[in-house]
C-alpha atoms as a PDB file:
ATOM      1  CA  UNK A   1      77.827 112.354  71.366  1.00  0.00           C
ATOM      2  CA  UNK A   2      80.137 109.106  71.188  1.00  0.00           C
ATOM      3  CA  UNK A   3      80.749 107.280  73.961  1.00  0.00           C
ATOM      4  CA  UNK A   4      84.376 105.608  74.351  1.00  0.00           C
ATOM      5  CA  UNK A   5      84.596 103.131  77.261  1.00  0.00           C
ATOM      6  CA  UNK A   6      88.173 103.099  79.519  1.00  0.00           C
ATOM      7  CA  UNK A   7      90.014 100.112  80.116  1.00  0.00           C
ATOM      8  CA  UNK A   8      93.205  99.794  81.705  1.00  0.00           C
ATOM      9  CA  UNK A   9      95.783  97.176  82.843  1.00  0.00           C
ATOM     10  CA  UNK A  10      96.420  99.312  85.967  1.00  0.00           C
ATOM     11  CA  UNK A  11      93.567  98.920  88.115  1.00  0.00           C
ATOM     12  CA  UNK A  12      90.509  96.324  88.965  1.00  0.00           C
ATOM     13  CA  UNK A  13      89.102  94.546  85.821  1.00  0.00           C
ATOM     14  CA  UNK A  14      85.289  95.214  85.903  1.00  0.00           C
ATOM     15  CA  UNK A  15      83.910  92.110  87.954  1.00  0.00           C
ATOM     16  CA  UNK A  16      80.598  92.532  86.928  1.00  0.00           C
ATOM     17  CA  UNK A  17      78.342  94.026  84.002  1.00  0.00           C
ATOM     18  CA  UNK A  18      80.100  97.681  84.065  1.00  0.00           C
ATOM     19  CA  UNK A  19      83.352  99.461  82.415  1.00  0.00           C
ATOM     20  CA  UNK A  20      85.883 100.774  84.713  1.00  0.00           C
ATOM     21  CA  UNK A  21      84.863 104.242  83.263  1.00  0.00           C
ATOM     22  CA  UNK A  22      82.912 105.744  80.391  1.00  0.00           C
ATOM     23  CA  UNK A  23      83.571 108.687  78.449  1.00  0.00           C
ATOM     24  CA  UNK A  24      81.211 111.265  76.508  1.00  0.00           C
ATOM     25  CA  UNK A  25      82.578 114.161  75.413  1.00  0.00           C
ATOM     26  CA  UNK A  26      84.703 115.568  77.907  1.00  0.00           C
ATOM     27  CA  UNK A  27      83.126 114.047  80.777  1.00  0.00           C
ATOM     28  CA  UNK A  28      84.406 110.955  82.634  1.00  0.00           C
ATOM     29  CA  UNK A  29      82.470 108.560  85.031  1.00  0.00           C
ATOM     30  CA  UNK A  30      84.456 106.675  86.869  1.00  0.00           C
ATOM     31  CA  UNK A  31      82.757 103.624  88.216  1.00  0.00           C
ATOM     32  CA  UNK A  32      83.244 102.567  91.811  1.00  0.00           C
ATOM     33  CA  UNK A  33      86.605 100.952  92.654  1.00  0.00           C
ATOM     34  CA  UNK A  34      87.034  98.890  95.768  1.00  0.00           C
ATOM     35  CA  UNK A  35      90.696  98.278  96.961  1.00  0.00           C
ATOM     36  CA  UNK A  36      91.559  95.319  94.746  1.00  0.00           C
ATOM     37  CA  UNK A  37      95.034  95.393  94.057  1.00  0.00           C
ATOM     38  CA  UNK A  38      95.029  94.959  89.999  1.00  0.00           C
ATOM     39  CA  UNK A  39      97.336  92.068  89.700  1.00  0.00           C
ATOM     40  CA  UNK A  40      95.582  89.589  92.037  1.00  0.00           C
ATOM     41  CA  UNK A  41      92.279  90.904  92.249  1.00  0.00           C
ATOM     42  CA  UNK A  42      92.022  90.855  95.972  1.00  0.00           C
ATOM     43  CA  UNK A  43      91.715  93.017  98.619  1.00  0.00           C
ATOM     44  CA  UNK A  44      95.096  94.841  99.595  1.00  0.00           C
ATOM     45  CA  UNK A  45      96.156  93.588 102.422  1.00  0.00           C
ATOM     46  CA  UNK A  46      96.051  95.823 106.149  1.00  0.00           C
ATOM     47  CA  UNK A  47      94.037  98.414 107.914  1.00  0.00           C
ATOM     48  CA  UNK A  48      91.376 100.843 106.724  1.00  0.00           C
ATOM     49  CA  UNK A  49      94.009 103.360 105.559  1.00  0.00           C
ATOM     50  CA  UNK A  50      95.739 100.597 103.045  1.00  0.00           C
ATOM     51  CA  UNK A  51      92.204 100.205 101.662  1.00  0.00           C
ATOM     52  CA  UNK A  52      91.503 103.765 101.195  1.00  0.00           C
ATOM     53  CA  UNK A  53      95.100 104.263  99.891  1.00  0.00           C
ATOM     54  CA  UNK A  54      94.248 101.096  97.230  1.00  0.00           C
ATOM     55  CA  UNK A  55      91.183 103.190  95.878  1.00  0.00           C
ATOM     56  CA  UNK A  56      92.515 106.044  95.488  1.00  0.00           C
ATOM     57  CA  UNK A  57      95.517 104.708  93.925  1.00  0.00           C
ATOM     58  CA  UNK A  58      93.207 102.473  91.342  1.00  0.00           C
ATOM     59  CA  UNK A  59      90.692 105.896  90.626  1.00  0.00           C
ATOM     60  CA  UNK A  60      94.002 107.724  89.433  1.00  0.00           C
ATOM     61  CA  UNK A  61      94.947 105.102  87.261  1.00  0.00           C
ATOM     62  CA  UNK A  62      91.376 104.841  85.761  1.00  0.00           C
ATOM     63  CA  UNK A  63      91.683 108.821  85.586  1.00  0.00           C
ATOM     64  CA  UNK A  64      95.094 108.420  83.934  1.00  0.00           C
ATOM     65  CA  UNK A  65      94.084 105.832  80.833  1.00  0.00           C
ATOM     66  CA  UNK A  66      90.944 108.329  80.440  1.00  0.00           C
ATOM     67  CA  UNK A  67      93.751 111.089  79.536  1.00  0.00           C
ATOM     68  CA  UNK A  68      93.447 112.652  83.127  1.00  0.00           C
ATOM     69  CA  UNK A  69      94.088 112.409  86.430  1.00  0.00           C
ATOM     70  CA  UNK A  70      93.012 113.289  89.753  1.00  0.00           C
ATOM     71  CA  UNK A  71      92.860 116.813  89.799  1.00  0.00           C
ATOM     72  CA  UNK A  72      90.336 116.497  86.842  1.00  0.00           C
ATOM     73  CA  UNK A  73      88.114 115.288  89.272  1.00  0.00           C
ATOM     74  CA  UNK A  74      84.950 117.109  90.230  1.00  0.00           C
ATOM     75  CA  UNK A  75      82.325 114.761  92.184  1.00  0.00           C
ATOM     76  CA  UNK A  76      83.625 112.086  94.206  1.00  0.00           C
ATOM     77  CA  UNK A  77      81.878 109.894  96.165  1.00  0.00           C
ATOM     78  CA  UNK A  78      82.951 107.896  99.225  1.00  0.00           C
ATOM     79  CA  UNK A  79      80.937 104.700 100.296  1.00  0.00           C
ATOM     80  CA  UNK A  80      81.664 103.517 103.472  1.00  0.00           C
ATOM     81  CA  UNK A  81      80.661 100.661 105.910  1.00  0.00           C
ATOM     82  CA  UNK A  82      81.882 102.496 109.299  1.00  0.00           C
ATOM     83  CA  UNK A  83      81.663 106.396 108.999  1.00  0.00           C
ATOM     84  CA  UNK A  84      84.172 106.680 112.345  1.00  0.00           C
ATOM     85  CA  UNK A  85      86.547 105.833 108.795  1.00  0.00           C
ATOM     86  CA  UNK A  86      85.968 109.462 107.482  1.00  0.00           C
ATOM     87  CA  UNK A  87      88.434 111.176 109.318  1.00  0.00           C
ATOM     88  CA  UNK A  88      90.928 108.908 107.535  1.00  0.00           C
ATOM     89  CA  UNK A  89      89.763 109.634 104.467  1.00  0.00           C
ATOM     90  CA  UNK A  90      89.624 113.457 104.765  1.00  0.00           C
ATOM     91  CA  UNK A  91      94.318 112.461 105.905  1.00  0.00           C
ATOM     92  CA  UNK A  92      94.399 110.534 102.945  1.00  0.00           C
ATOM     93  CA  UNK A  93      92.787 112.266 100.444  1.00  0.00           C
ATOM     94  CA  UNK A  94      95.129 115.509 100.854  1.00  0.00           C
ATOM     95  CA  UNK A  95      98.125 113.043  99.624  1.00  0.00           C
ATOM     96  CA  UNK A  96      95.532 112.726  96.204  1.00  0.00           C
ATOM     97  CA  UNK A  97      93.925 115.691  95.759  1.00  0.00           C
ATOM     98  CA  UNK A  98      94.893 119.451  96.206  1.00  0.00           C
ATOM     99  CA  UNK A  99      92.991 122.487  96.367  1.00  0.00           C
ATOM    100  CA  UNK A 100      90.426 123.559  94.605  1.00  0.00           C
ATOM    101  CA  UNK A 101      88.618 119.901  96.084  1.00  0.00           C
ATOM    102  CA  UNK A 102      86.441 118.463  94.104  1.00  0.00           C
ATOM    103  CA  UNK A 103      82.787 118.281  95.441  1.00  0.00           C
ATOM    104  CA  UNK A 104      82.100 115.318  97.517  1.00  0.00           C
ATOM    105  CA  UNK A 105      79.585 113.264  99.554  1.00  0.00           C
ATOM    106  CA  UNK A 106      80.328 110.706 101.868  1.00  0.00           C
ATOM    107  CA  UNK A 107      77.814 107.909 102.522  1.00  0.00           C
ATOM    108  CA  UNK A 108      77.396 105.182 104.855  1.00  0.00           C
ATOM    109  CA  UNK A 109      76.518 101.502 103.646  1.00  0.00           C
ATOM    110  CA  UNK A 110      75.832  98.227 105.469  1.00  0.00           C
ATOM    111  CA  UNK A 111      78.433  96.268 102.863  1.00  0.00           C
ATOM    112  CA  UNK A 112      80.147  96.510  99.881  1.00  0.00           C
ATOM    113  CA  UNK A 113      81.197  94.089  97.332  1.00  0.00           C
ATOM    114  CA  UNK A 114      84.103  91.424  98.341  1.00  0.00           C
ATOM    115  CA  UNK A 115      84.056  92.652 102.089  1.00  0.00           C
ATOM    116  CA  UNK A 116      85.479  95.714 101.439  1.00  0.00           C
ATOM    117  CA  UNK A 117      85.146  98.798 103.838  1.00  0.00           C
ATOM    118  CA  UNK A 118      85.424 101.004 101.150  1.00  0.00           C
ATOM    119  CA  UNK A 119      84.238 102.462  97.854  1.00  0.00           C
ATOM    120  CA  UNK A 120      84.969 105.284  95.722  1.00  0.00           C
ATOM    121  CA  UNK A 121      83.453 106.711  91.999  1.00  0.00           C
ATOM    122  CA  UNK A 122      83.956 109.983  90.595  1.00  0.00           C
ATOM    123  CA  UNK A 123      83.125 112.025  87.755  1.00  0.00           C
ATOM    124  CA  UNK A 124      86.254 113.619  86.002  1.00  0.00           C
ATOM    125  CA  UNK A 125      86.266 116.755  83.545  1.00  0.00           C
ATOM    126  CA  UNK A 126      88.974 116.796  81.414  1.00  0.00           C
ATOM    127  CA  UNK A 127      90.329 120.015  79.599  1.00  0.00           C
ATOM    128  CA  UNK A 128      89.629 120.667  75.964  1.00  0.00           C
ATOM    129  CA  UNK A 129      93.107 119.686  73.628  1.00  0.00           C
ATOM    130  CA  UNK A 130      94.396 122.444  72.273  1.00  0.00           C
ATOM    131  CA  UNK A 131      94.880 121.579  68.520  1.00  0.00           C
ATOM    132  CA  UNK A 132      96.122 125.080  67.281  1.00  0.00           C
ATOM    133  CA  UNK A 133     100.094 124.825  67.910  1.00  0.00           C
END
């Protein structure tokens, strides 16, 4: 199967040796976004909640320049320095995602890159194109 690696304008350049996502077939792996906000490349300013709000916010537009978006979803993992945070998450994510959730785990880290108290990847599914009409 071909690969095709996702690139968009809309959300963190890769600051390393990665690709914001990677397709084969129709799978998706998104790789882990931190709450930089695209056109500076630093952290969002605020509280926890502006940096979970900032991931989430830079995953969809990942999922969007795949051909997705959120709801394609179906593994997401959370990375986070304080686990007290997870509560917030759980608030925040219902403003993302709707049900049926995708599967998730949630996992506690010393640090993350640039400081940041949280990180987010996913794998996304997206639905066959219907070429018939």
């Amino acid at each position: 199967m071909t690969k095709t690696i996702i690139r968009t304008a809309q959300a963190p350049q890769a600051i390393g040796t990665y690709s914001q996502a990677v397709k084969v077939g129709q799978t998706v792996y998104l790789s882990g976004q931190i709450p930089l906000v695209p056109e500076s490349m630093m952290l969002v300013e605020g509280d926890i909640s502006a940096q979970i709000t900032q991931v989430f916010n830079n995953l969809k537009a990942v999922a969007m320049a795949a051909g997705g978006d959120l709801s394609d979803i179906v593994k997401l993992t959370v990375f986070l320095t304080d686990l007290a945070h997870f509560p917030i998450v759980n608030e925040i994510m219902r403003n993302y995602f709707h049900e049926p959730y995708p599967a998730r785990a949630a996992i506690g880290v010393a640090a993350l890159p640039k400081a940041a108290e949280v990180e987010m990847d996913a794998i996304m599914y997206l639905k066959p194109q219907d070429y018939s009409l």
